[in-house]
C-alpha atoms as a PDB file:
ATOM      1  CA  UNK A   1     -15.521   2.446  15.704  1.00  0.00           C
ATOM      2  CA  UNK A   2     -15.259  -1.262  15.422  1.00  0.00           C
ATOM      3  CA  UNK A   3     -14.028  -2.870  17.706  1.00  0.00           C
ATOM      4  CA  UNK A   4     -12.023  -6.395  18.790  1.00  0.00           C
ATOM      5  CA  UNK A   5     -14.081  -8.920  19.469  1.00  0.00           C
ATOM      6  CA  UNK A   6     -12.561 -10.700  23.023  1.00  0.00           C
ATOM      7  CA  UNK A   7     -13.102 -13.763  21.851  1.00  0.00           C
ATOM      8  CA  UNK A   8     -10.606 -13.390  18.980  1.00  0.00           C
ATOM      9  CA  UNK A   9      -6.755 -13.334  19.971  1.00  0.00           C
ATOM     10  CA  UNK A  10      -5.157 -10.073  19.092  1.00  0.00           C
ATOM     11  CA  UNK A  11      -2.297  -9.864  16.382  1.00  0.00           C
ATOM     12  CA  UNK A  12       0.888 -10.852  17.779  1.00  0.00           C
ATOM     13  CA  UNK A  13       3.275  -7.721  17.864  1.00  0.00           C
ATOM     14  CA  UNK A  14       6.189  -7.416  15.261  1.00  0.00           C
ATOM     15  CA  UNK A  15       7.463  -4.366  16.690  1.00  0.00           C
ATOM     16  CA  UNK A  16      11.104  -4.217  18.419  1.00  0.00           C
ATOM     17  CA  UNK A  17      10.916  -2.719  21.476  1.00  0.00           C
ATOM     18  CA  UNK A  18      12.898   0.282  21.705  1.00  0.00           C
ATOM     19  CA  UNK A  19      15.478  -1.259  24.108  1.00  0.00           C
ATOM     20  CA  UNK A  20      16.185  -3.880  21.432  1.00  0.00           C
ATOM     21  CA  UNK A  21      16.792  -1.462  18.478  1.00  0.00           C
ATOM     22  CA  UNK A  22      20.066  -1.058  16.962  1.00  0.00           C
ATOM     23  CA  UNK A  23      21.044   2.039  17.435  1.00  0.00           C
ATOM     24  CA  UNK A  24      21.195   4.611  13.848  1.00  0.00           C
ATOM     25  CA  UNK A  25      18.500   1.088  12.481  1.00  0.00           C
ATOM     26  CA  UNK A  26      15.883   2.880  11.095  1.00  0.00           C
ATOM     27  CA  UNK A  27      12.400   2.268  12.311  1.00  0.00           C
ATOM     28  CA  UNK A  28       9.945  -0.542  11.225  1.00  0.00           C
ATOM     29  CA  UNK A  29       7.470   1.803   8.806  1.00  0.00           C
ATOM     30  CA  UNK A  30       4.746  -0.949   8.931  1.00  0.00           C
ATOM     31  CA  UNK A  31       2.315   0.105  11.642  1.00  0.00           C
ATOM     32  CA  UNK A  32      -0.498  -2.193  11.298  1.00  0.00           C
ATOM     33  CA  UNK A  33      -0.100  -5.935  10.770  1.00  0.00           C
ATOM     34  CA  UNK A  34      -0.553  -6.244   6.838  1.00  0.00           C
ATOM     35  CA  UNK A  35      -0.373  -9.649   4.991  1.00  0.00           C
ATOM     36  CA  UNK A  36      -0.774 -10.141   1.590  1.00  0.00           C
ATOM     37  CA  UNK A  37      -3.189 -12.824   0.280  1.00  0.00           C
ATOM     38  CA  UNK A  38      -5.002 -13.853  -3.142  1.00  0.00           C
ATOM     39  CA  UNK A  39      -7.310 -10.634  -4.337  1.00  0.00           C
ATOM     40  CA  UNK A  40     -10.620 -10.719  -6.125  1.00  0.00           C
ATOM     41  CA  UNK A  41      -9.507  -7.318  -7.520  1.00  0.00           C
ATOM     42  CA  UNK A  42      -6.420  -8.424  -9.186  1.00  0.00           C
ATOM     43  CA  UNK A  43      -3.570 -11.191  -8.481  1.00  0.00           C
ATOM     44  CA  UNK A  44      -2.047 -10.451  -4.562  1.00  0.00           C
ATOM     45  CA  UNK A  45      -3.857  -7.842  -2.288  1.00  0.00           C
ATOM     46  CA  UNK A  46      -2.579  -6.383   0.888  1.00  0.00           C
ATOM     47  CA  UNK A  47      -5.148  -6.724   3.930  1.00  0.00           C
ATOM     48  CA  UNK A  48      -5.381  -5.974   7.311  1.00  0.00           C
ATOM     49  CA  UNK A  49      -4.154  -7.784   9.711  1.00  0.00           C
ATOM     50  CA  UNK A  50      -6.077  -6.452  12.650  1.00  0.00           C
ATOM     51  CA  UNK A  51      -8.333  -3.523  12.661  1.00  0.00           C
ATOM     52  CA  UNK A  52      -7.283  -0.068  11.589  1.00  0.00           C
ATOM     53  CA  UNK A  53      -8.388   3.269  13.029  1.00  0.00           C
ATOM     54  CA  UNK A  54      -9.181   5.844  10.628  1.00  0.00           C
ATOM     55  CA  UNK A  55      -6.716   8.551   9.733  1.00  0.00           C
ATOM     56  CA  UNK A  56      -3.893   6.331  11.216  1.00  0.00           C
ATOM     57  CA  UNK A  57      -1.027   5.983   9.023  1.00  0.00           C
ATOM     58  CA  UNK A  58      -0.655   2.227   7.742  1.00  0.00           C
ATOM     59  CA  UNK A  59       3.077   2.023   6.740  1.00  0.00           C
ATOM     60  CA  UNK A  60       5.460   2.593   3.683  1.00  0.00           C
ATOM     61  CA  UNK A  61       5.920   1.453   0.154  1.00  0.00           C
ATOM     62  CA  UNK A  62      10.074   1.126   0.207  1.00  0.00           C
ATOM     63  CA  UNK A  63      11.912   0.382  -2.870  1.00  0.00           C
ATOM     64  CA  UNK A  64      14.990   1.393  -5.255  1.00  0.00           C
ATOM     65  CA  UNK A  65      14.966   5.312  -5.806  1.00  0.00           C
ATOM     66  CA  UNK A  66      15.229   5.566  -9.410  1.00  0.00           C
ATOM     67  CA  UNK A  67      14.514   8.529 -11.856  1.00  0.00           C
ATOM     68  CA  UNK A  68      11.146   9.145 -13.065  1.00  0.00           C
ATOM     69  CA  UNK A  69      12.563   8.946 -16.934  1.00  0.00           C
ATOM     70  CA  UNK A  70      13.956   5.047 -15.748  1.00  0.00           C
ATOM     71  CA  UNK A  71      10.482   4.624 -13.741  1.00  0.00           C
ATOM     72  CA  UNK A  72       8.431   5.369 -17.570  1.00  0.00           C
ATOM     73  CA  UNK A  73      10.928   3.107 -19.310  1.00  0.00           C
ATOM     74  CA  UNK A  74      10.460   0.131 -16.781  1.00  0.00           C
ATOM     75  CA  UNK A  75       6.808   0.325 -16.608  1.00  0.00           C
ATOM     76  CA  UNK A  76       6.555   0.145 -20.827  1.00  0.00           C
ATOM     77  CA  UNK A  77       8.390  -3.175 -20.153  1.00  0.00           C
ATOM     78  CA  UNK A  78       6.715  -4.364 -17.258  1.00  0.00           C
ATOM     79  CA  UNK A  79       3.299  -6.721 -16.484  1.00  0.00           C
ATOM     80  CA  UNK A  80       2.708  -5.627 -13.522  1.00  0.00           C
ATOM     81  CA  UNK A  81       4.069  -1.984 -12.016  1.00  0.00           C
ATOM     82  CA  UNK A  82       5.380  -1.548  -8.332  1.00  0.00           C
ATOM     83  CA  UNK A  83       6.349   1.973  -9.254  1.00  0.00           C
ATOM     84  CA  UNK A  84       5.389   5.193  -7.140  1.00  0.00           C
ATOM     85  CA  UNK A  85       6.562   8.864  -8.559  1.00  0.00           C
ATOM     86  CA  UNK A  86       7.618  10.646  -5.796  1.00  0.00           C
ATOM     87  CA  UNK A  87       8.889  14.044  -7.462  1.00  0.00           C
ATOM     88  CA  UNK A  88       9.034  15.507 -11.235  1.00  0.00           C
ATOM     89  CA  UNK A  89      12.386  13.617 -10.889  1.00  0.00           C
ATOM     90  CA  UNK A  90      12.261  10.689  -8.552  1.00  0.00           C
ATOM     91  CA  UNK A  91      10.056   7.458  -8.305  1.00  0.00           C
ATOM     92  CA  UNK A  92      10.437   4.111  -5.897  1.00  0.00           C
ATOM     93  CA  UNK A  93      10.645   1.128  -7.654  1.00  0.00           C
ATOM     94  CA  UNK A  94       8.879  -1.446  -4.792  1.00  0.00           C
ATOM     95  CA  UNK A  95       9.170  -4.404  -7.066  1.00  0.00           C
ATOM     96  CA  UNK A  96      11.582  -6.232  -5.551  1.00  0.00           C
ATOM     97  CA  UNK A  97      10.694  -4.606  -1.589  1.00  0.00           C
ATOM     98  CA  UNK A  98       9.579  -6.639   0.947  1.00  0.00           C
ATOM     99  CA  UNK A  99       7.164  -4.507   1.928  1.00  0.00           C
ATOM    100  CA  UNK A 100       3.826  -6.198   2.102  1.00  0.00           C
ATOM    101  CA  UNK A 101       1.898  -2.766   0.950  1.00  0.00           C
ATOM    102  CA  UNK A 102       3.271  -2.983  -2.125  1.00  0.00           C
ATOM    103  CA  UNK A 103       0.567  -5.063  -3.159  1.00  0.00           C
ATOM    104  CA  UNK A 104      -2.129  -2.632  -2.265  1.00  0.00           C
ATOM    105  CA  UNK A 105      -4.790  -2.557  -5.479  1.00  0.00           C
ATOM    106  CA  UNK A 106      -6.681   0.237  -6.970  1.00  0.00           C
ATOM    107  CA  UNK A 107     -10.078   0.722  -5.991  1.00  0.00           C
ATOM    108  CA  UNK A 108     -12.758   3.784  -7.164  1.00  0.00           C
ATOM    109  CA  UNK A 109     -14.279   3.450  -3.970  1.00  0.00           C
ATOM    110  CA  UNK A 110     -10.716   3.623  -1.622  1.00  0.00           C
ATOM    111  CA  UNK A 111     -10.286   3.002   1.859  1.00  0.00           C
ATOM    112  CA  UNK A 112      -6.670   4.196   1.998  1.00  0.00           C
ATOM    113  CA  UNK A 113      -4.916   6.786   0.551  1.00  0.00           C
ATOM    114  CA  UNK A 114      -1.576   6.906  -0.572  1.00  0.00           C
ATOM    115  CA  UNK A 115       0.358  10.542   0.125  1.00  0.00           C
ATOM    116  CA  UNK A 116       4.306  11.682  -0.077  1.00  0.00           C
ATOM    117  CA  UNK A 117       5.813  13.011   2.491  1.00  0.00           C
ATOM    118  CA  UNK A 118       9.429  14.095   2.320  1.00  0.00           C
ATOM    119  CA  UNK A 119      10.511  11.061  -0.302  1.00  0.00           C
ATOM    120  CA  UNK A 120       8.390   8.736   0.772  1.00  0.00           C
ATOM    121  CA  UNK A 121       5.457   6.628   0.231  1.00  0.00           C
ATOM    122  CA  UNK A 122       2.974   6.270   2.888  1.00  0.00           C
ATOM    123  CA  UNK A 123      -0.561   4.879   3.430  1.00  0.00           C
ATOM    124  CA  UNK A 124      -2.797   5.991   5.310  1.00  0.00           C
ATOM    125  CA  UNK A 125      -6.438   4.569   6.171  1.00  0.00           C
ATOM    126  CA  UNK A 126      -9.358   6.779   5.110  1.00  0.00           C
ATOM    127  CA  UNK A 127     -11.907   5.640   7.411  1.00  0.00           C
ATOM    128  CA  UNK A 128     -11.920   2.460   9.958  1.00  0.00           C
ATOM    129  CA  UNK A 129     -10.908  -0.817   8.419  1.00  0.00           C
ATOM    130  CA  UNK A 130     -11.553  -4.245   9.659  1.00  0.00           C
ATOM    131  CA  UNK A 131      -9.079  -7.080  10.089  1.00  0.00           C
ATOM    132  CA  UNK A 132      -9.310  -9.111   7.037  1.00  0.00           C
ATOM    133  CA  UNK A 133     -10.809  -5.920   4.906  1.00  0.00           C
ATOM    134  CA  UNK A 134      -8.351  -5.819   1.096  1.00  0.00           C
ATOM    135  CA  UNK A 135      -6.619  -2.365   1.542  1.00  0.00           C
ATOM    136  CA  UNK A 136      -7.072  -0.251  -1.656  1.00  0.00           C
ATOM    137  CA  UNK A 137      -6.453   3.087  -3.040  1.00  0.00           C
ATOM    138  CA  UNK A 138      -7.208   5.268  -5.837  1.00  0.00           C
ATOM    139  CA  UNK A 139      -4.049   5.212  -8.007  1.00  0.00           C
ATOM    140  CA  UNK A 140      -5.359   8.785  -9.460  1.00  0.00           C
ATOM    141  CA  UNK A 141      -2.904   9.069 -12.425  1.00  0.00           C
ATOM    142  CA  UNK A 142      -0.415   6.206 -13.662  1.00  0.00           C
ATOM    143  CA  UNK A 143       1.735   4.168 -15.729  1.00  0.00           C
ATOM    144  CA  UNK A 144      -1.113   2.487 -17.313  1.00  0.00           C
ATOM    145  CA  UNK A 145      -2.353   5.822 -18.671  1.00  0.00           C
ATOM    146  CA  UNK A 146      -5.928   4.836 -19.574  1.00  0.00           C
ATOM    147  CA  UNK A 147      -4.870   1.118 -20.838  1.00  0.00           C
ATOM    148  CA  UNK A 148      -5.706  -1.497 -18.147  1.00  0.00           C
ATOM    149  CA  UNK A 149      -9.364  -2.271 -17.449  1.00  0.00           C
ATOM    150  CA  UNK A 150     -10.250  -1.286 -13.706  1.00  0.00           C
ATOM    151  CA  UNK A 151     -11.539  -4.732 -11.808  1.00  0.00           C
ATOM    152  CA  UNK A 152     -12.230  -3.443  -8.522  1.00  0.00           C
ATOM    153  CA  UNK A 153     -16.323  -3.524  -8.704  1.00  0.00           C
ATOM    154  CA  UNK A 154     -17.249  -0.408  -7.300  1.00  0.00           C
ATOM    155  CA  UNK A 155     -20.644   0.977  -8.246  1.00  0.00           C
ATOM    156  CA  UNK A 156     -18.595   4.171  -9.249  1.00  0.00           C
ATOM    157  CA  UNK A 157     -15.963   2.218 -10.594  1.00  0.00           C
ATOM    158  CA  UNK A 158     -14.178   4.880 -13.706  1.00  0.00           C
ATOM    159  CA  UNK A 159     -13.496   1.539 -15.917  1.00  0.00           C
ATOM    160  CA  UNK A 160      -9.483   2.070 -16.785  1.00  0.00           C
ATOM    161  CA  UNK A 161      -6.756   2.419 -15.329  1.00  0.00           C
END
């Protein structure tokens, strides 16, 4: 497992300390320190911000709760898509969400994958990921059915999105 080199300052934390909550405020879902910076796989990428233990969740994509049928129609119109189905009936619309995982890119070769639980969009890492390392994961199936050309560079890489 990698690990923090001492001469490096750790992240500063952004999480409130329980004492400090509001009470009924629901809970930071960023877990790691994620920024979002230029991306040799396309436009923005999110990366780590410190290092990430394997099979640790990440955080949350959050966003308007829309219907899947609005979801397809906003992608056709779309450049880029910030939209996660969810159900056969509901997607999250992250587009306009603050929430710097929103940015995460597609990769062939992932080191994140995204799951939902109860609703929600989550990302979790798949093995240990270094501060600095672009987070990616395979978008399996998506809005750009087959249409946009894959840039991520992996030997594997399946060529379209």
């Amino acid at each position: 497992m990698p690990r923090l080199d001492a001469r490096e300052p750790a992240a500063p934390s952004t999480e409130t300390p329980l004492s400090q909550r509001l009470r009924g405020a629901p809970a930071d879902p960023q877990k790691y320190a994620v920024q979002v910076l230029a991306s040799r796989i396309d436009g923005h990428g999110a990366f780590a911000g410190e290092p990430i233990p394997a099979r640790r969740k990440i955080g949350e994509i959050r966003g308007e709760a829309i219907s899947v049928r609005e979801a397809r129609r906003r992608a056709r119109e779309l450049q880029r898509i910030m939209i996660v189905e969810v159900s056969e009936q509901r997607a999250i619309d992250a587009s306009q969400s603050s929430d710097p995982l929103r940015f995460t890119n597609h990769a062939c070769t992932p080191n994140a994958s995204l799951r939902i639980r109860q609703g929600r969009v989550e990302i979790y890492a798949m093995r240990d990921i270094r501060a600095g390392e672009e987070l990616v994961v395979d978008y399996g199936l998506s809005h750009h059915a087959g249409r946009l050309r894959c840039r991520c560079g992996a030997p594997n890489c399946k060529g379209r999105l």
